[in-house]
C-alpha atoms as a PDB file:
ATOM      1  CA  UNK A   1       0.000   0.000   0.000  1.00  0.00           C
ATOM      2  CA  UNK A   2       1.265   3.770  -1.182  1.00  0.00           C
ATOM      3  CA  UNK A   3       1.755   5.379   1.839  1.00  0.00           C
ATOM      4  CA  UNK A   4       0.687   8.694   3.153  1.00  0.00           C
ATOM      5  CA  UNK A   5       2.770  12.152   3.437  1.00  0.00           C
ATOM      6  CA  UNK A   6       0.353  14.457   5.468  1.00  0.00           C
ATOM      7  CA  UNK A   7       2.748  17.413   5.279  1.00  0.00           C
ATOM      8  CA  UNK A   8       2.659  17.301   1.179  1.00  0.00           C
ATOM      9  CA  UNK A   9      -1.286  16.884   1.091  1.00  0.00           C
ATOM     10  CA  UNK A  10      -3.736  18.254   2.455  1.00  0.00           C
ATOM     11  CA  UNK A  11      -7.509  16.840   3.806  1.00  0.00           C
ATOM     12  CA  UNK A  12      -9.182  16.375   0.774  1.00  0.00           C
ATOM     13  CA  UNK A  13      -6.200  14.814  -0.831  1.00  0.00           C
ATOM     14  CA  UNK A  14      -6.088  12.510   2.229  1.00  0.00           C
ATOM     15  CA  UNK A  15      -9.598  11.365   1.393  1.00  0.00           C
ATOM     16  CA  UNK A  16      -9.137  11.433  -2.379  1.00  0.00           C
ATOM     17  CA  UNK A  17      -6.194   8.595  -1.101  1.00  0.00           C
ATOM     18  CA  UNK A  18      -8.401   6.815   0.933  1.00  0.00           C
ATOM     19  CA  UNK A  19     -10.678   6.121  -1.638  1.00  0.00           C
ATOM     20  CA  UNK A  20      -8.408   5.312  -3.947  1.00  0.00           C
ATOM     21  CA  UNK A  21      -7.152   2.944  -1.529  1.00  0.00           C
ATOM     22  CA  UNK A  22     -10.527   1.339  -0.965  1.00  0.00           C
ATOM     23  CA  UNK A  23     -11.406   1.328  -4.714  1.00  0.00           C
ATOM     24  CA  UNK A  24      -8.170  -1.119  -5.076  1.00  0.00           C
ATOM     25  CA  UNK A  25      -8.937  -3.459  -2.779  1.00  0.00           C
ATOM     26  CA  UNK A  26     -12.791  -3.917  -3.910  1.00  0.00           C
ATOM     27  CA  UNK A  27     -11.654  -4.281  -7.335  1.00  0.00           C
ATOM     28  CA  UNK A  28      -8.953  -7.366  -5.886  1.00  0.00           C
ATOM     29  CA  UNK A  29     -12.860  -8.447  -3.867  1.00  0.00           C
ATOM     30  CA  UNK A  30     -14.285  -8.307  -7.289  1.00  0.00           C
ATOM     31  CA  UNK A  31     -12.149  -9.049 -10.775  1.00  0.00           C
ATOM     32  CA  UNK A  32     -15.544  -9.499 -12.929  1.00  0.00           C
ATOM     33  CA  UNK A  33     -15.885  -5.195 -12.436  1.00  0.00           C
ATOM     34  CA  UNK A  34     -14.274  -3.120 -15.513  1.00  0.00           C
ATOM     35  CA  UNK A  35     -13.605  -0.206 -12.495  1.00  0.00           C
ATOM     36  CA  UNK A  36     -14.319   0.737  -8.884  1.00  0.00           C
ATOM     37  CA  UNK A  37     -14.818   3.945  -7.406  1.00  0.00           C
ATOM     38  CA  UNK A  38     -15.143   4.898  -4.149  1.00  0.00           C
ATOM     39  CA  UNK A  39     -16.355   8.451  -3.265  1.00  0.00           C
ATOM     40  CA  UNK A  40     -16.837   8.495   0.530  1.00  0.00           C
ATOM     41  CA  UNK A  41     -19.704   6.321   1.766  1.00  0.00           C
ATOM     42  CA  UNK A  42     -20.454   4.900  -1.751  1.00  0.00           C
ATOM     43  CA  UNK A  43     -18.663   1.773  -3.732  1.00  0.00           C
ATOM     44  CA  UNK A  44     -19.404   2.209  -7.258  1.00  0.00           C
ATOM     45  CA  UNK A  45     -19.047  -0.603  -9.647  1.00  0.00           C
ATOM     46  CA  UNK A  46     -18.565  -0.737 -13.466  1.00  0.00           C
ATOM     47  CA  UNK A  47     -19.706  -4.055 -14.719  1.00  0.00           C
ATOM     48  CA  UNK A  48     -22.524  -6.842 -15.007  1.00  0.00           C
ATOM     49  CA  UNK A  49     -24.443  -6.777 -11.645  1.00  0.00           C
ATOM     50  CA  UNK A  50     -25.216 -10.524 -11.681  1.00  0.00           C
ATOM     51  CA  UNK A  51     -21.091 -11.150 -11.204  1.00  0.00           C
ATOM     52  CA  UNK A  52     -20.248  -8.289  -9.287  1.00  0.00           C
ATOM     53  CA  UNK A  53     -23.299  -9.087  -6.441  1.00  0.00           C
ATOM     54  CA  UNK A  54     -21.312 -12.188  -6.033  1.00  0.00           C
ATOM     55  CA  UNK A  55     -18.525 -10.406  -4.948  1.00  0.00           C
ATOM     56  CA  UNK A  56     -20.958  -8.391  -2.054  1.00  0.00           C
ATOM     57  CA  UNK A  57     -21.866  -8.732   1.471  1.00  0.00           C
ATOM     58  CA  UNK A  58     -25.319  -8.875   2.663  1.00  0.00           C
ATOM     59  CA  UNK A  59     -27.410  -5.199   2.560  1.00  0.00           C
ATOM     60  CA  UNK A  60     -29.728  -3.613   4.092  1.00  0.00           C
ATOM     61  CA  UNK A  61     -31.975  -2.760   1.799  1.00  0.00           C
ATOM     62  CA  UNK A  62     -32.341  -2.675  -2.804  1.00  0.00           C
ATOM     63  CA  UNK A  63     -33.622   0.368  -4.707  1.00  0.00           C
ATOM     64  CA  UNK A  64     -33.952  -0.458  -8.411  1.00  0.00           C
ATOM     65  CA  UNK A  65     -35.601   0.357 -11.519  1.00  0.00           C
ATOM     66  CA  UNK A  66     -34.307  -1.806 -13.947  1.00  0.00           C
ATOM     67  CA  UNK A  67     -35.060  -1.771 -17.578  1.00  0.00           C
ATOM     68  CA  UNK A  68     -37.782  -3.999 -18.319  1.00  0.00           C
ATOM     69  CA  UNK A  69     -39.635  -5.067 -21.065  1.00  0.00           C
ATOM     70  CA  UNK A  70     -37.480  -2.873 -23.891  1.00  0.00           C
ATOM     71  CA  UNK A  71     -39.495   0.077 -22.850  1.00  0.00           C
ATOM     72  CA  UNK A  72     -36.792   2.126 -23.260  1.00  0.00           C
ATOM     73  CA  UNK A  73     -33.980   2.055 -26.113  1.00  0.00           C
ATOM     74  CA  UNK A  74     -30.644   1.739 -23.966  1.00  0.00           C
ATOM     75  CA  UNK A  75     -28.282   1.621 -27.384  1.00  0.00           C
ATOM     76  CA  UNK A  76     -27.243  -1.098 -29.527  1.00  0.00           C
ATOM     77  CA  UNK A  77     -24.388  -2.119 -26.874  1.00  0.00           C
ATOM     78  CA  UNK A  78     -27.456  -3.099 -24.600  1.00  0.00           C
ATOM     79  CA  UNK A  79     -28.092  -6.858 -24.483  1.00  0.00           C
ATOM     80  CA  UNK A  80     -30.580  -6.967 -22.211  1.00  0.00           C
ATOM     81  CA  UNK A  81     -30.726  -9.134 -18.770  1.00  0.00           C
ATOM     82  CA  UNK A  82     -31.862 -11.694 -17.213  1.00  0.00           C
ATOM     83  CA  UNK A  83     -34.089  -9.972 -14.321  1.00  0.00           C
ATOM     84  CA  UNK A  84     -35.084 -13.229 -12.832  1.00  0.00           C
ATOM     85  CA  UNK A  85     -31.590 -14.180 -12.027  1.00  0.00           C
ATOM     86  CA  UNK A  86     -31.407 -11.071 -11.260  1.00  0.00           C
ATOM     87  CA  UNK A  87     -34.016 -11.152  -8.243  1.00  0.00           C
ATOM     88  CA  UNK A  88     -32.632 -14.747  -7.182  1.00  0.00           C
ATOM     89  CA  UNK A  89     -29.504 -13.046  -6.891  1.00  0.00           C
ATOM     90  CA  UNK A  90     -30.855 -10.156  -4.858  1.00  0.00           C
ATOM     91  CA  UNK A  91     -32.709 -12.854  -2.421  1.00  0.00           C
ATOM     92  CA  UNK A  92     -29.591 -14.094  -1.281  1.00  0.00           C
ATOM     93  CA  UNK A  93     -27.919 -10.376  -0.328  1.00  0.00           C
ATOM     94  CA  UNK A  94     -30.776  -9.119   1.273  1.00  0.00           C
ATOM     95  CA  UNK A  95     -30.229  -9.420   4.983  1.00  0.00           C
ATOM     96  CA  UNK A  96     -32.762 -10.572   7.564  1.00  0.00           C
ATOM     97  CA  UNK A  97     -35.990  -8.091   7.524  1.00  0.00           C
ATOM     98  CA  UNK A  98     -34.321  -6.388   4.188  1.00  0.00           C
ATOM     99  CA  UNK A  99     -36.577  -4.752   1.653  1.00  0.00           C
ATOM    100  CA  UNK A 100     -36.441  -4.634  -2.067  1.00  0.00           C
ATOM    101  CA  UNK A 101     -37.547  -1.967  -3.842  1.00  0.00           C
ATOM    102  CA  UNK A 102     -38.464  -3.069  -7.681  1.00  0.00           C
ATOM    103  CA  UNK A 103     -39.815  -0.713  -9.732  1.00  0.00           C
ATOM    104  CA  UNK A 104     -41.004  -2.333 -13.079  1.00  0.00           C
ATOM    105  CA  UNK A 105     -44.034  -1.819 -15.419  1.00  0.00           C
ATOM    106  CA  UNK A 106     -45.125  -3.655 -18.288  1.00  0.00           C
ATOM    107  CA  UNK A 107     -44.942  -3.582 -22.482  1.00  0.00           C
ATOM    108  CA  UNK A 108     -47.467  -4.225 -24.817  1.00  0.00           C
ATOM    109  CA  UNK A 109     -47.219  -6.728 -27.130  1.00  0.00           C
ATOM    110  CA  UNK A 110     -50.095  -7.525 -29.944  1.00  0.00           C
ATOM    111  CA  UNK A 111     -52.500  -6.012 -28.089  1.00  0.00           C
ATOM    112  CA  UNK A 112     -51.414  -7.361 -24.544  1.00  0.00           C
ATOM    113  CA  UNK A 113     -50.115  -6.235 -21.680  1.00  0.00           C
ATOM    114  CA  UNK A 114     -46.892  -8.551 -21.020  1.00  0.00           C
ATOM    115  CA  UNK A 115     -47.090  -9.455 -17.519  1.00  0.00           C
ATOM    116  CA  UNK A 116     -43.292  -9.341 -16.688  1.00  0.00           C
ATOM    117  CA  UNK A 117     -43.688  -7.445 -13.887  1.00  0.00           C
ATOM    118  CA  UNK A 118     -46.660  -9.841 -12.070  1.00  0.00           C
ATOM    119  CA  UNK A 119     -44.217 -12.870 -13.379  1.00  0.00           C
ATOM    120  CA  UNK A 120     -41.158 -11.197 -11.637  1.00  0.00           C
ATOM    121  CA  UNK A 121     -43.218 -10.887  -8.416  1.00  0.00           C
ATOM    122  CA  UNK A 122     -44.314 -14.487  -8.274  1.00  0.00           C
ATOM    123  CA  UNK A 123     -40.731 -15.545  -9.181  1.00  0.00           C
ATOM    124  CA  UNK A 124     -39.377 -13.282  -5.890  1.00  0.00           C
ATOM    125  CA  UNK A 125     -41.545 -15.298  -3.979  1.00  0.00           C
ATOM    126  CA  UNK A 126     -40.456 -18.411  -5.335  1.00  0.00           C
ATOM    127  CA  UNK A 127     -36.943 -17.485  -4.197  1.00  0.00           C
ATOM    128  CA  UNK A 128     -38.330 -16.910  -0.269  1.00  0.00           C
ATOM    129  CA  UNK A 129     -38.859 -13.071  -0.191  1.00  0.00           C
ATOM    130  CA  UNK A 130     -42.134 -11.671   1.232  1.00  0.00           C
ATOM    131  CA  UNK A 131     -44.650  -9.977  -1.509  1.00  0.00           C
ATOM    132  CA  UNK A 132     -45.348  -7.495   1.503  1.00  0.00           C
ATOM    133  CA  UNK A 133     -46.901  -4.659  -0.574  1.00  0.00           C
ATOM    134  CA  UNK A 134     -47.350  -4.138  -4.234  1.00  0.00           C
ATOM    135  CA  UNK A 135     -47.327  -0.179  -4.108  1.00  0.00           C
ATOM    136  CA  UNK A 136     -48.278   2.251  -7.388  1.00  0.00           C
ATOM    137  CA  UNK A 137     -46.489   4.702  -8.709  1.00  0.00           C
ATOM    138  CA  UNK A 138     -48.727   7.363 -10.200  1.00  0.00           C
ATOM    139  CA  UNK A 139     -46.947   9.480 -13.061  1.00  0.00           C
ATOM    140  CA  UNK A 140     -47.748  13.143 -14.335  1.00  0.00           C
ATOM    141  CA  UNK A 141     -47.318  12.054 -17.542  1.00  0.00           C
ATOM    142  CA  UNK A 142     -49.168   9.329 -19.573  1.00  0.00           C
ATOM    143  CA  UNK A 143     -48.068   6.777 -22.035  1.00  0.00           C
ATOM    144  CA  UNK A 144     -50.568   7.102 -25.019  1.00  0.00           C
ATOM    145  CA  UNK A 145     -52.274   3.535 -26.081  1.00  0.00           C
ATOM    146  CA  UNK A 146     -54.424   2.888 -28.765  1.00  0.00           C
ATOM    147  CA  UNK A 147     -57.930   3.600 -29.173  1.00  0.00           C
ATOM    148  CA  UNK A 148     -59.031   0.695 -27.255  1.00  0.00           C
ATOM    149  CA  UNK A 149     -57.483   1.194 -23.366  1.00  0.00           C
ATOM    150  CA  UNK A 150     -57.531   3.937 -21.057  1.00  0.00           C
ATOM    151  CA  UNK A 151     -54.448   6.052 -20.589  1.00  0.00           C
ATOM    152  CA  UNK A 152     -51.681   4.487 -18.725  1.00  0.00           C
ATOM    153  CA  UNK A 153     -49.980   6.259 -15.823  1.00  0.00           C
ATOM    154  CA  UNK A 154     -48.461   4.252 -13.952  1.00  0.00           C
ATOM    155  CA  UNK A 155     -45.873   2.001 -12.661  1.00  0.00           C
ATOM    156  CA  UNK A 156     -45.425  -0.512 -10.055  1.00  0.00           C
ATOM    157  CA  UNK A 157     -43.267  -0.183  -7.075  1.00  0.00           C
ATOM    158  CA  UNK A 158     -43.092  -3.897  -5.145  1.00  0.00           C
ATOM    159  CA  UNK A 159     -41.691  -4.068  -2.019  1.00  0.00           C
ATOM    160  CA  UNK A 160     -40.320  -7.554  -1.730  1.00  0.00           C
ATOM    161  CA  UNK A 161     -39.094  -8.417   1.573  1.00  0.00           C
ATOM    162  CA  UNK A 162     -36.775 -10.895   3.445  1.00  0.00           C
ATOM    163  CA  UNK A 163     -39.223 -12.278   6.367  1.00  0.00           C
ATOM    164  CA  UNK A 164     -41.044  -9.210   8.083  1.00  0.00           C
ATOM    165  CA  UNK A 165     -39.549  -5.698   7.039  1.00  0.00           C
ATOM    166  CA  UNK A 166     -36.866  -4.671  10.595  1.00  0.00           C
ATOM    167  CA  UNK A 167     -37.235  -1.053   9.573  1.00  0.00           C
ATOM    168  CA  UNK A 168     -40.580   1.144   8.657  1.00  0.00           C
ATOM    169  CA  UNK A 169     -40.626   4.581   9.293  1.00  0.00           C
ATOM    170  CA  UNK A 170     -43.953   5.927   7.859  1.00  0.00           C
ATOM    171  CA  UNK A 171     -44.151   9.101   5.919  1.00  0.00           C
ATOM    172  CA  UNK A 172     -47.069  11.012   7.387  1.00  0.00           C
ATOM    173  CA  UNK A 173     -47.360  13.749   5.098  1.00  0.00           C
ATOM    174  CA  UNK A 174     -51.226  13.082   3.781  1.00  0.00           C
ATOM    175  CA  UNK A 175     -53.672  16.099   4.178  1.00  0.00           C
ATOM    176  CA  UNK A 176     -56.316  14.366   6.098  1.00  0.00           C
ATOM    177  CA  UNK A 177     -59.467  14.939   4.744  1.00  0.00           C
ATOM    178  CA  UNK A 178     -61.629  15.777   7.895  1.00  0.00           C
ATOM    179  CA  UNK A 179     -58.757  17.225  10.094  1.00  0.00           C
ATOM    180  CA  UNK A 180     -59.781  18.506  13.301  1.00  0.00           C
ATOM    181  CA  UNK A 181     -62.971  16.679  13.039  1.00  0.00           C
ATOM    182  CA  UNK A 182     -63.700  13.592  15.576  1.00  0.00           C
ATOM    183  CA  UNK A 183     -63.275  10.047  14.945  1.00  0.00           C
ATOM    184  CA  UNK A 184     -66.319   8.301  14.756  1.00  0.00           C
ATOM    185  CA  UNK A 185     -68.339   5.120  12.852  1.00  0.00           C
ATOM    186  CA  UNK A 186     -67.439   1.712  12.579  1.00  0.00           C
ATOM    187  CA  UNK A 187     -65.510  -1.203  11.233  1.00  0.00           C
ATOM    188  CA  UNK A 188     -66.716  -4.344   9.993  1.00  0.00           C
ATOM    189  CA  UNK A 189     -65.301  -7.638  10.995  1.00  0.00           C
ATOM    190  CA  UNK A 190     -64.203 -11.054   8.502  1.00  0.00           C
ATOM    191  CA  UNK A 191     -67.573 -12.256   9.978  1.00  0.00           C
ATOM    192  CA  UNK A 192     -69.515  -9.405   8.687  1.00  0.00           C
ATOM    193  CA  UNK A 193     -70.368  -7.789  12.062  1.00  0.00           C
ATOM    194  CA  UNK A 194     -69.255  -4.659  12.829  1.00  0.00           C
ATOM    195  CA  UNK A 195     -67.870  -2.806  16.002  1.00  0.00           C
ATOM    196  CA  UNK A 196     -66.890   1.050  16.742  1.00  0.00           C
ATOM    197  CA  UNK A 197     -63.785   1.900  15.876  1.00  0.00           C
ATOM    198  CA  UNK A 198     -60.333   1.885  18.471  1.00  0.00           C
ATOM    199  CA  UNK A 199     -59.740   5.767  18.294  1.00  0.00           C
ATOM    200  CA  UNK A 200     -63.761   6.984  18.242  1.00  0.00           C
ATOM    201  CA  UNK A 201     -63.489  10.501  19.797  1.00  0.00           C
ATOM    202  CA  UNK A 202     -60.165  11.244  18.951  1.00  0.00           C
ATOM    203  CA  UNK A 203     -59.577  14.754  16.995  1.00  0.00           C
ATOM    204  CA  UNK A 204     -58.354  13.645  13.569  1.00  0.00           C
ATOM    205  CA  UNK A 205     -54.794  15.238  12.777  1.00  0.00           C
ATOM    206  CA  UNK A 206     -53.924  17.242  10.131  1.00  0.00           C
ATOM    207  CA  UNK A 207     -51.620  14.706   8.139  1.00  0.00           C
ATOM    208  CA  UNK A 208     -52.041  11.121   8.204  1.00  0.00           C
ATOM    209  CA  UNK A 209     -49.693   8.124   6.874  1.00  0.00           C
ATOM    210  CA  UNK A 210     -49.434   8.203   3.197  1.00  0.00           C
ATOM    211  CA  UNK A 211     -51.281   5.217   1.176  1.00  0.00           C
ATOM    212  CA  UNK A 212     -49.503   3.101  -1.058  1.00  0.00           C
ATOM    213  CA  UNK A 213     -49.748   4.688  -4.117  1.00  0.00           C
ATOM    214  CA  UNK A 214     -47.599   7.842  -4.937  1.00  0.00           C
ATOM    215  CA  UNK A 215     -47.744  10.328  -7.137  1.00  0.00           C
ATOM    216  CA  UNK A 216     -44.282  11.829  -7.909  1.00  0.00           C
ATOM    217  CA  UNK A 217     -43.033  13.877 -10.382  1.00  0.00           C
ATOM    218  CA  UNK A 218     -40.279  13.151 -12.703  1.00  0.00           C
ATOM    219  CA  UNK A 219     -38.057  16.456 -13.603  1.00  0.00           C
ATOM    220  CA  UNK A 220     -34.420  14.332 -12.503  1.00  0.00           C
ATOM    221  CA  UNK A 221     -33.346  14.355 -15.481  1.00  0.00           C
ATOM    222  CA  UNK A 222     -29.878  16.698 -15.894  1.00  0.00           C
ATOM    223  CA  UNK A 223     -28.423  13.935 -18.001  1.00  0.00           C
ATOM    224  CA  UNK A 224     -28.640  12.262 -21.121  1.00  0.00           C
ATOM    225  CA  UNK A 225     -30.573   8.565 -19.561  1.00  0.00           C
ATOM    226  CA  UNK A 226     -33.821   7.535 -21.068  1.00  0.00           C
ATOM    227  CA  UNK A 227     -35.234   6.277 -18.034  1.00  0.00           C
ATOM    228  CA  UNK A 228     -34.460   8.538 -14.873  1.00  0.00           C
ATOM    229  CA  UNK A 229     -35.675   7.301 -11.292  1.00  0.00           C
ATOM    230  CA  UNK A 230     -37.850   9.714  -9.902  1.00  0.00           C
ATOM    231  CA  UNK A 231     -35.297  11.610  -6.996  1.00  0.00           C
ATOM    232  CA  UNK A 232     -38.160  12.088  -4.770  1.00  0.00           C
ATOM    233  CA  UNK A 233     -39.336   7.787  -5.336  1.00  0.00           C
ATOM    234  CA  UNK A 234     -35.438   6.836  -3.888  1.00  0.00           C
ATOM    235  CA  UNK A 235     -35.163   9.396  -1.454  1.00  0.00           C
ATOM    236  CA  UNK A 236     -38.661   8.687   0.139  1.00  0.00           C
ATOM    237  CA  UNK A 237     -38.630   4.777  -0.054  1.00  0.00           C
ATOM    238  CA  UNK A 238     -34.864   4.691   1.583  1.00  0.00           C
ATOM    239  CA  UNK A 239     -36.404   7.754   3.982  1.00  0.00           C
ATOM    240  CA  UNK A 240     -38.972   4.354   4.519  1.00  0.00           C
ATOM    241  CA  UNK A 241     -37.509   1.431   4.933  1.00  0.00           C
ATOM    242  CA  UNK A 242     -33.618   2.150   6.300  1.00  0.00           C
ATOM    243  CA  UNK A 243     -32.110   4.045   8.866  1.00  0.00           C
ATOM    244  CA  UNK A 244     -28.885   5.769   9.144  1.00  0.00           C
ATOM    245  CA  UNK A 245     -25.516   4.241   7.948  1.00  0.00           C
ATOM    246  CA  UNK A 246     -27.574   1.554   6.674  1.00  0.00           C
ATOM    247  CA  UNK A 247     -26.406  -0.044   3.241  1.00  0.00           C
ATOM    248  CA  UNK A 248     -28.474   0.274   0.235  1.00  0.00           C
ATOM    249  CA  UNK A 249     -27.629  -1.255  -3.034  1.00  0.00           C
ATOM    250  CA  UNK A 250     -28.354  -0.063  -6.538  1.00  0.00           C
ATOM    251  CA  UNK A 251     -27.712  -3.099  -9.016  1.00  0.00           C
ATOM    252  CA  UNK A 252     -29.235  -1.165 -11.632  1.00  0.00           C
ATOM    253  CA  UNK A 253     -27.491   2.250 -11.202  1.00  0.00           C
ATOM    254  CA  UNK A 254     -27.835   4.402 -14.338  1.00  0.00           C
ATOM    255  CA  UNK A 255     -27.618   8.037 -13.861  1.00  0.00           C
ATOM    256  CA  UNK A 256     -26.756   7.217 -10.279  1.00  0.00           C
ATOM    257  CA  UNK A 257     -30.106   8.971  -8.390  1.00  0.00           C
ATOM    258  CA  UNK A 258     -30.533   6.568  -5.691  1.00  0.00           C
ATOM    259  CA  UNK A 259     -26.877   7.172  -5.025  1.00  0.00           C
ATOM    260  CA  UNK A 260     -27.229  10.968  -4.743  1.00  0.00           C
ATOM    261  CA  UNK A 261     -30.292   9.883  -2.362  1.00  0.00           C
ATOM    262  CA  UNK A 262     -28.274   8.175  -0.097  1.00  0.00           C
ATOM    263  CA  UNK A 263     -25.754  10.702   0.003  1.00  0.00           C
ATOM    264  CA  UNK A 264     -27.960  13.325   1.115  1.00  0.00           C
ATOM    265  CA  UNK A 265     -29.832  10.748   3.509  1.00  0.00           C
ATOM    266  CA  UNK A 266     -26.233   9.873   5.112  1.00  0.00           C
ATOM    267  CA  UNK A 267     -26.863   6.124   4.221  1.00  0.00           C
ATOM    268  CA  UNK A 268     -23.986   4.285   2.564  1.00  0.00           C
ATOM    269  CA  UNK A 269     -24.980   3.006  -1.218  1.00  0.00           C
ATOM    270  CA  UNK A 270     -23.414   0.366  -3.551  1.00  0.00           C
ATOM    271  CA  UNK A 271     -24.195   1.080  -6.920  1.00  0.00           C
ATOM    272  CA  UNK A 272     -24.043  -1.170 -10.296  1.00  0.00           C
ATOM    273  CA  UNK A 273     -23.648  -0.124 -13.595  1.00  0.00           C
ATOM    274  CA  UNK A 274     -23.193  -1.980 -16.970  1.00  0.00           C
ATOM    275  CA  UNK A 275     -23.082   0.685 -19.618  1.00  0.00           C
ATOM    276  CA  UNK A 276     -19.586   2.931 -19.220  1.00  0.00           C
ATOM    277  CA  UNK A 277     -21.576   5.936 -20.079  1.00  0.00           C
ATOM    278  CA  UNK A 278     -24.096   6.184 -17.434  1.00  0.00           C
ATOM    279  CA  UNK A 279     -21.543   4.948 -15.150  1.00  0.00           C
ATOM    280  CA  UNK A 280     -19.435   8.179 -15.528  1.00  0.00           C
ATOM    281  CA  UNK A 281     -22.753  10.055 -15.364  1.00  0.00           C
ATOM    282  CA  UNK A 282     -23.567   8.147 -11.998  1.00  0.00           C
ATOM    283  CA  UNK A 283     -20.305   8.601 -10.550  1.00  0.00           C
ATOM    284  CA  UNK A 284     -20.151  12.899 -11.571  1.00  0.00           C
ATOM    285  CA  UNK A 285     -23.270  13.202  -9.903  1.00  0.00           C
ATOM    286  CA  UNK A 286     -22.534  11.362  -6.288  1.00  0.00           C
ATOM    287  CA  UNK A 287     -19.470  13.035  -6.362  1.00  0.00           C
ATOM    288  CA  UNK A 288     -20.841  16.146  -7.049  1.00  0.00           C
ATOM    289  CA  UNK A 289     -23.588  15.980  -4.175  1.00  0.00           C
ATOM    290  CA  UNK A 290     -20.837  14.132  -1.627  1.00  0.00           C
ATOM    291  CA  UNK A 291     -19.075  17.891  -1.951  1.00  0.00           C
ATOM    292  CA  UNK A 292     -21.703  19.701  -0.079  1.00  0.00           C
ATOM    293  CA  UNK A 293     -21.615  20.813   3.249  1.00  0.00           C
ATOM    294  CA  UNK A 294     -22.774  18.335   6.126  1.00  0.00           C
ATOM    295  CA  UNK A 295     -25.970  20.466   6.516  1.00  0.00           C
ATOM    296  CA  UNK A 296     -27.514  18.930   3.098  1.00  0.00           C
ATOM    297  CA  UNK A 297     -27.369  15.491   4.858  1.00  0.00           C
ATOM    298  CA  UNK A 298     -30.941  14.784   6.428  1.00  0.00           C
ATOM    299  CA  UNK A 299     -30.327  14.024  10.132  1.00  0.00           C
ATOM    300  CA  UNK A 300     -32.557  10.714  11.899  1.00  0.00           C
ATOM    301  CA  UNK A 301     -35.981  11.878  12.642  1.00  0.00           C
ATOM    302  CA  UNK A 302     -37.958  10.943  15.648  1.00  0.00           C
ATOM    303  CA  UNK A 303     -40.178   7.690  14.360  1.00  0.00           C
ATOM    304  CA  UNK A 304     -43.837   9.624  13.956  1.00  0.00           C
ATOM    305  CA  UNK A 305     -46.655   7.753  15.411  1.00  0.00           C
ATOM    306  CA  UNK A 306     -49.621   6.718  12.754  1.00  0.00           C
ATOM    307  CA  UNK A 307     -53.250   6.358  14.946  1.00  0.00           C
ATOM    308  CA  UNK A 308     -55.810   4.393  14.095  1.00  0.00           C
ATOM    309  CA  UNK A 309     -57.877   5.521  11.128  1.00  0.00           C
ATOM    310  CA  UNK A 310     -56.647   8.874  11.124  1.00  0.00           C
ATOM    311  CA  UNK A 311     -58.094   9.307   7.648  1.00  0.00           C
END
């Protein structure tokens, strides 16, 4: 190992060697990666995420959006992927009460939808992970169909999980519809009796817990990738199900927004990326956000407390 003058360079250079340092040694960890960089908190991988997750300890948590069902034209370099192997391969790094994020929709082929993404489900559950909720991404924008079908927009967001989720911290952030109002009526039992609800008399809040379908808006795009993440759907599902210095892994990187996410969320991320391109993209952007002061990094909130039926 080089070593380290710290009269002929100064703090950031001492960092700048410190990742390099790190970088080296992952790519020894992991010869199937075309290049590793390190930039702080975040391990950054060039390469095909199906060898390189080999090479990778257990994480906390997966945020993806992986290309599915050619809905997006990736250049003729692009092969495609296997995205099956690809989820068996995320069910074995997925710690104990570890949550996938996997957010897929589907094509339309001769006048069908395709089904990939209800197929990829079933086949995470095949490989032992939970189906605990199949969540809905609502978009601004709509995909137009033919004269036959409704609009489409949307996606879906599954949250796969490894036995029962060990982190949920509930975004309460819902205008409640009859805030400051009193709880009152009834809820009806499996047997189809019904009994007053737990919180009757309670004033109703002014925000309640969100539902499980989100609408978010989709202006990340500063660089030149077809299919940008949504900043605000990475930011709020890590915000959701990790905590602090927890590890999150990308497999699917591409312009590298769950990355900047985790920056700015002071989680540590480990992002994949085949296509050299998007990599560099990825890695500009990280680096770029890891430069600002401490006070961009969201500190741990208190957990909020959701009532019952505070609608």
């Amino acid at each position: 190992m080089n070593t380290y003058d710290a009269k002929a360079n100064g703090v950031g250079c001492y960092h700048d060697w410190i990742n390099h340092e790190r970088a080296k040694l992952l790519q020894e960890r992991c010869p199937a990666a075309k290049r590793v960089v390190v930039i702080g908190n975040c391990d950054l991988y060039e390469g095909d995420c199906l060898e390189v997750m080999k090479a990778l300890e257990p994480v906390d948590c997966v945020v993806t959006s992986p290309p599915y069902d050619d809905l997006r034209d990736y250049g003729s370099d692009y092969d495609g992927v296997d995205l099956f192997a690809a989820i068996s391969t995320i069910s074995d790094k997925l710690s104990d009460g570890g949550v996938c994020v996997w957010n897929v929709a589907d094509g339309t082929i001769n006048g069908s939808e395709s089904g990939t993404s209800f197929k990829q489900a079933l086949h995470a559950m095949d490989c032992g992970l939970r189906l605990h909720d199949t969540m809905i991404y609502i978009k601004d924008n709509v995909n137009f169909p033919e004269s036959t079908r409704y609009f489409s927009g949307h996606e879906f967001m599954f949250i796969f999980s490894n036995g029962a989720p060990k982190t949920f911290n509930p975004l309460i952030d819902r205008p409640n519809k009859w805030a400051g109002t009193t709880m009152h009526g009834t809820d009806r039992q499996p047997n189809g009796s019904v009994k007053q609800i737990s919180g009757i008399g309670k004033t109703i809040k002014p925000y309640g817990m969100r539902f499980n379908w989100w609408r978010l808006t989709n202006n990340n795009n500063p660089t030149s990738h077809p299919a940008p993440m949504p900043y605000s759907m990475a930011h709020d599902h890590i915000k959701t199900w990790t905590n602090t210095q927890e590890t999150i892994l990308d497999p699917f990187m591409g312009s590298g927004t769950t990355g900047v996410a985790c920056v700015k969320l002071g989680r540590r991320f480990i992002g994949i990326e085949l296509d050299p391109g998007y990599f560099d993209i990825a890695v500009n952007r990280i680096r770029k956000t890891s430069y600002q002061p401490d006070l961009f990094v969201e500190q741990p909130e208190p957990k909020p407390v959701q009532e019952d039926l505070d609608l």
